[in-house]
C-alpha atoms as a PDB file:
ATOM      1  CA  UNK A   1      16.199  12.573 -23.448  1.00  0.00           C
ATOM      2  CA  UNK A   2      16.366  11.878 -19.587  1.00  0.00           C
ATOM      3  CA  UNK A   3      13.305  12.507 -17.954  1.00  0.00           C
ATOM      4  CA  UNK A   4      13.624  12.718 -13.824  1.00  0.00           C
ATOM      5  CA  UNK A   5      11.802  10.259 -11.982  1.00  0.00           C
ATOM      6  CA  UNK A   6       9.090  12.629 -10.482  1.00  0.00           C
ATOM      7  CA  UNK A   7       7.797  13.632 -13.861  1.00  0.00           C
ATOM      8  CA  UNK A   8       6.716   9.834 -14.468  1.00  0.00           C
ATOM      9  CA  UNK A   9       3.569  10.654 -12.146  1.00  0.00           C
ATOM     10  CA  UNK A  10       1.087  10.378 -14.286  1.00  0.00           C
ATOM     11  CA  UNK A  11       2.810  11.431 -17.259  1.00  0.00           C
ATOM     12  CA  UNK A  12       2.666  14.563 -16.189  1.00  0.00           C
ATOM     13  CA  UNK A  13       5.673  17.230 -15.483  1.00  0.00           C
ATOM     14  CA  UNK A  14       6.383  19.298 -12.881  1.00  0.00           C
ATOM     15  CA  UNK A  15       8.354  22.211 -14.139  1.00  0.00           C
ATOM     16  CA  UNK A  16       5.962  22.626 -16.322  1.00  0.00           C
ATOM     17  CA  UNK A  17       4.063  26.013 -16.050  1.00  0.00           C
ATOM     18  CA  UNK A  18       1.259  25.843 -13.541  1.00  0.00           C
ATOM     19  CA  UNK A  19      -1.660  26.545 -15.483  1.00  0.00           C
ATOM     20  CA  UNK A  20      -0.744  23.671 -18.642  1.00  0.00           C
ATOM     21  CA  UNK A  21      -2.171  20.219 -18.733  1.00  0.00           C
ATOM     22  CA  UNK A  22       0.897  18.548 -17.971  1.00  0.00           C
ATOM     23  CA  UNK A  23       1.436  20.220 -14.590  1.00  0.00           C
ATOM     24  CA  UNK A  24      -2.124  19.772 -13.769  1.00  0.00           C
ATOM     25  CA  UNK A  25      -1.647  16.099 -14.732  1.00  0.00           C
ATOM     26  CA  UNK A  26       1.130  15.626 -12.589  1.00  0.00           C
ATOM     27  CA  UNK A  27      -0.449  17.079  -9.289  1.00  0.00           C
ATOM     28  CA  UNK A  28      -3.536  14.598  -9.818  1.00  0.00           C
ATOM     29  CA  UNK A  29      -1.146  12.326 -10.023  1.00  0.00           C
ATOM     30  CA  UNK A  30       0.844  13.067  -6.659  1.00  0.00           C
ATOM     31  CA  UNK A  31      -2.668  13.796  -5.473  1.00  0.00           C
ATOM     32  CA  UNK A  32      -3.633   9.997  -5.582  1.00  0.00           C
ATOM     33  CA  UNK A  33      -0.307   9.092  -4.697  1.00  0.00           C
ATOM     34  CA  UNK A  34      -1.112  10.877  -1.358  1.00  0.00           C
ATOM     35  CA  UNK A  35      -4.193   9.502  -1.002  1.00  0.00           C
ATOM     36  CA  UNK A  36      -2.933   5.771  -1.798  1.00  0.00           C
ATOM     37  CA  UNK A  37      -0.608   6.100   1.272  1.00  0.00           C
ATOM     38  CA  UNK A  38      -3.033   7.369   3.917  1.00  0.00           C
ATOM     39  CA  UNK A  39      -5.305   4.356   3.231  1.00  0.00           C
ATOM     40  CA  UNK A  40      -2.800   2.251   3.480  1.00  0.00           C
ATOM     41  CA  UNK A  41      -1.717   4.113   6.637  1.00  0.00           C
ATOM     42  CA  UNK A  42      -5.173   3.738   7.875  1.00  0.00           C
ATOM     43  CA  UNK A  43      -5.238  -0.578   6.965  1.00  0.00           C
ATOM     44  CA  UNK A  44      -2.118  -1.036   8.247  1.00  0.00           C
ATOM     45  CA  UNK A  45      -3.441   0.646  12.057  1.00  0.00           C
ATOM     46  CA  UNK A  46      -6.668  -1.273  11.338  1.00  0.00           C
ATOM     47  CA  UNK A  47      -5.218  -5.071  10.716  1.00  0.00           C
ATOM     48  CA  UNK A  48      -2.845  -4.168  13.624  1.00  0.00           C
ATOM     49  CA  UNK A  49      -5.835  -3.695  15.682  1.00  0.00           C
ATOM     50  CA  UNK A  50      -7.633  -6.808  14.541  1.00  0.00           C
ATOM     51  CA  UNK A  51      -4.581  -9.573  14.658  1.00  0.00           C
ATOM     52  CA  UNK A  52      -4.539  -9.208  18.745  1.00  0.00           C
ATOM     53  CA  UNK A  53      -8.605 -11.240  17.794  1.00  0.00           C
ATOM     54  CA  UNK A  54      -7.525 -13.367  15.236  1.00  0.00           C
ATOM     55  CA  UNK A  55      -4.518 -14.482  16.814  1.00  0.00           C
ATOM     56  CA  UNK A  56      -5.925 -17.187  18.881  1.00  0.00           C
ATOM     57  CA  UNK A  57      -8.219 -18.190  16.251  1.00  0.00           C
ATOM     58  CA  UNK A  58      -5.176 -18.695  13.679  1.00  0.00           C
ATOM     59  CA  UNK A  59      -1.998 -18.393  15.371  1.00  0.00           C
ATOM     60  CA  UNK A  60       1.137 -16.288  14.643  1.00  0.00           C
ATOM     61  CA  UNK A  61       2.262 -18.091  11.824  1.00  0.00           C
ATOM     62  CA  UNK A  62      -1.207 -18.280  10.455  1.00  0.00           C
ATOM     63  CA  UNK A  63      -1.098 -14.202  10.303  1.00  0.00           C
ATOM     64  CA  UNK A  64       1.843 -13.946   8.861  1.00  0.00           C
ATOM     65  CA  UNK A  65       1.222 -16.417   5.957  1.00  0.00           C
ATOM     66  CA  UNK A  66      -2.552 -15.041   5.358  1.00  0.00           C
ATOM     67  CA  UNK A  67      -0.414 -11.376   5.253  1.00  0.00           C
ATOM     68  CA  UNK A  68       1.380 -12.641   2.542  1.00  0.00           C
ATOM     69  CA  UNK A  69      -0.915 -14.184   0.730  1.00  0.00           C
ATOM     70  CA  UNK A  70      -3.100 -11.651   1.000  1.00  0.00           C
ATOM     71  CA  UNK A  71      -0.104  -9.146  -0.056  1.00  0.00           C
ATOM     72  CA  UNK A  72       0.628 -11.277  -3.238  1.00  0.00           C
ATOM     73  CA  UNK A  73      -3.167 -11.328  -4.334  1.00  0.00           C
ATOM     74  CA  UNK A  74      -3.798  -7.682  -3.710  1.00  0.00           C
ATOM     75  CA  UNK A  75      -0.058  -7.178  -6.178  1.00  0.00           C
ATOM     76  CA  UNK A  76      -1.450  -9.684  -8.947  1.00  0.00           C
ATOM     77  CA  UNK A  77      -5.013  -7.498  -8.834  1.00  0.00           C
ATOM     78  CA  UNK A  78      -3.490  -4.145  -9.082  1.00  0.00           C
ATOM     79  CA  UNK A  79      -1.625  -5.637 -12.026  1.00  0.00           C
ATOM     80  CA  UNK A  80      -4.448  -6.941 -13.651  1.00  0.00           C
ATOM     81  CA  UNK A  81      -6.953  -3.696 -12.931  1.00  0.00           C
ATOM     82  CA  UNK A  82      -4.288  -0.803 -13.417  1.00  0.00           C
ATOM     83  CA  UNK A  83      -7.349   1.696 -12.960  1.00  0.00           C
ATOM     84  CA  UNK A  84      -6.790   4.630 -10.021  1.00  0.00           C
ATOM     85  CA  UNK A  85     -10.513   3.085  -8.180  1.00  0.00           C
ATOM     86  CA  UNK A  86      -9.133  -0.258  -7.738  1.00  0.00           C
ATOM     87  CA  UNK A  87      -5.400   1.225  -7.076  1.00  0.00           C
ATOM     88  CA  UNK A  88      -6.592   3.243  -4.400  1.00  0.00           C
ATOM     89  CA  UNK A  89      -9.029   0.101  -3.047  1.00  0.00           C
ATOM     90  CA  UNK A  90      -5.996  -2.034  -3.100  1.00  0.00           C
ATOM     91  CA  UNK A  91      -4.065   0.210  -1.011  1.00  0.00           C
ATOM     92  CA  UNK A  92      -4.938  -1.603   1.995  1.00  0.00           C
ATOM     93  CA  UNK A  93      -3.773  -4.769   0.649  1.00  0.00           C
ATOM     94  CA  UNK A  94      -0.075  -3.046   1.180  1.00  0.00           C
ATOM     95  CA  UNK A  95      -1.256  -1.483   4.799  1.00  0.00           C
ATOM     96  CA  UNK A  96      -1.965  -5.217   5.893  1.00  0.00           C
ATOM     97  CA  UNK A  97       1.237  -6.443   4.351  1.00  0.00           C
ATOM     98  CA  UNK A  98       3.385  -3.344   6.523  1.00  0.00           C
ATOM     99  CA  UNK A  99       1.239  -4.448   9.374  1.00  0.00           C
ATOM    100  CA  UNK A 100       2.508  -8.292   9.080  1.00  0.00           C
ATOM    101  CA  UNK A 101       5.823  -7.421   8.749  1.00  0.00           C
ATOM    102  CA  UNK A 102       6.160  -4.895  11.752  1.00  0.00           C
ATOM    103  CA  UNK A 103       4.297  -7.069  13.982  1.00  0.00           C
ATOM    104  CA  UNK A 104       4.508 -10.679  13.292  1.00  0.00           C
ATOM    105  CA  UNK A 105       8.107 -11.372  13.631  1.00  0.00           C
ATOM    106  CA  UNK A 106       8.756  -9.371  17.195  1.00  0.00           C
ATOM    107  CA  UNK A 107       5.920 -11.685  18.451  1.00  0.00           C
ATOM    108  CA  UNK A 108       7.512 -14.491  17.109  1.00  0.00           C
ATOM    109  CA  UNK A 109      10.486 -13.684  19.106  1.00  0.00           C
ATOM    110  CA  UNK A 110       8.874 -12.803  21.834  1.00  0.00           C
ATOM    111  CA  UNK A 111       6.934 -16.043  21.985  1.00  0.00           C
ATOM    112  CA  UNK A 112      10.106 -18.685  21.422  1.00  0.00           C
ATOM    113  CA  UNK A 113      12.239 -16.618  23.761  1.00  0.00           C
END
């Protein structure tokens, strides 16, 4: 049976009826969804804030390479800790990664041109 992509929250289902366990399990599940992407929202602002004082300590290409490194370890620890805690915690991993790659490269350009 094909089961639509939004029912895959959580295991849950959303046509279910709104008083059944699966329902309820798929509006926690939307409900930390939500969550997830305001802290990330809220790293992403944050890191953009804080690169304009670590930029002369480490330089533009030292920001982008410790945003992807610090990207790929915050992917490898979700995958090894698949818990909603350290899901949500490592939420801002993805906010600093958005951050790198909205910033970094226009001041690249800007600086070489």
């Amino acid at each position: 049976m094909f089961e639509p992509p939004t029912s895959i929250v959580y295991k849950g289902n959303p046509y279910a009826d709104h008083n059944s366990t699966a329902y309820v399990t798929y509006e926690r599940g939307v409900e930390v969804g939500c969550w997830g992407l305001c802290i990330n929202a809220v790293s992403s602002a944050l890191y953009s804030y804080v690169q304009r004082f670590l930029l002369p300590y480490i330089g533009l290409k030292g920001l982008y390479f410790m945003g992807y490194f610090v990207f790929g370890m915050g992917t490898s620890l979700i995958g090894l800790f698949p818990n909603i805690i350290a899901t949500l915690i490592l939420c801002s991993v993805f906010g600093v990664m958005s951050s790198t790659l909205y910033t970094i490269p226009f001041n690249l350009i800007a600086e070489y041109q």
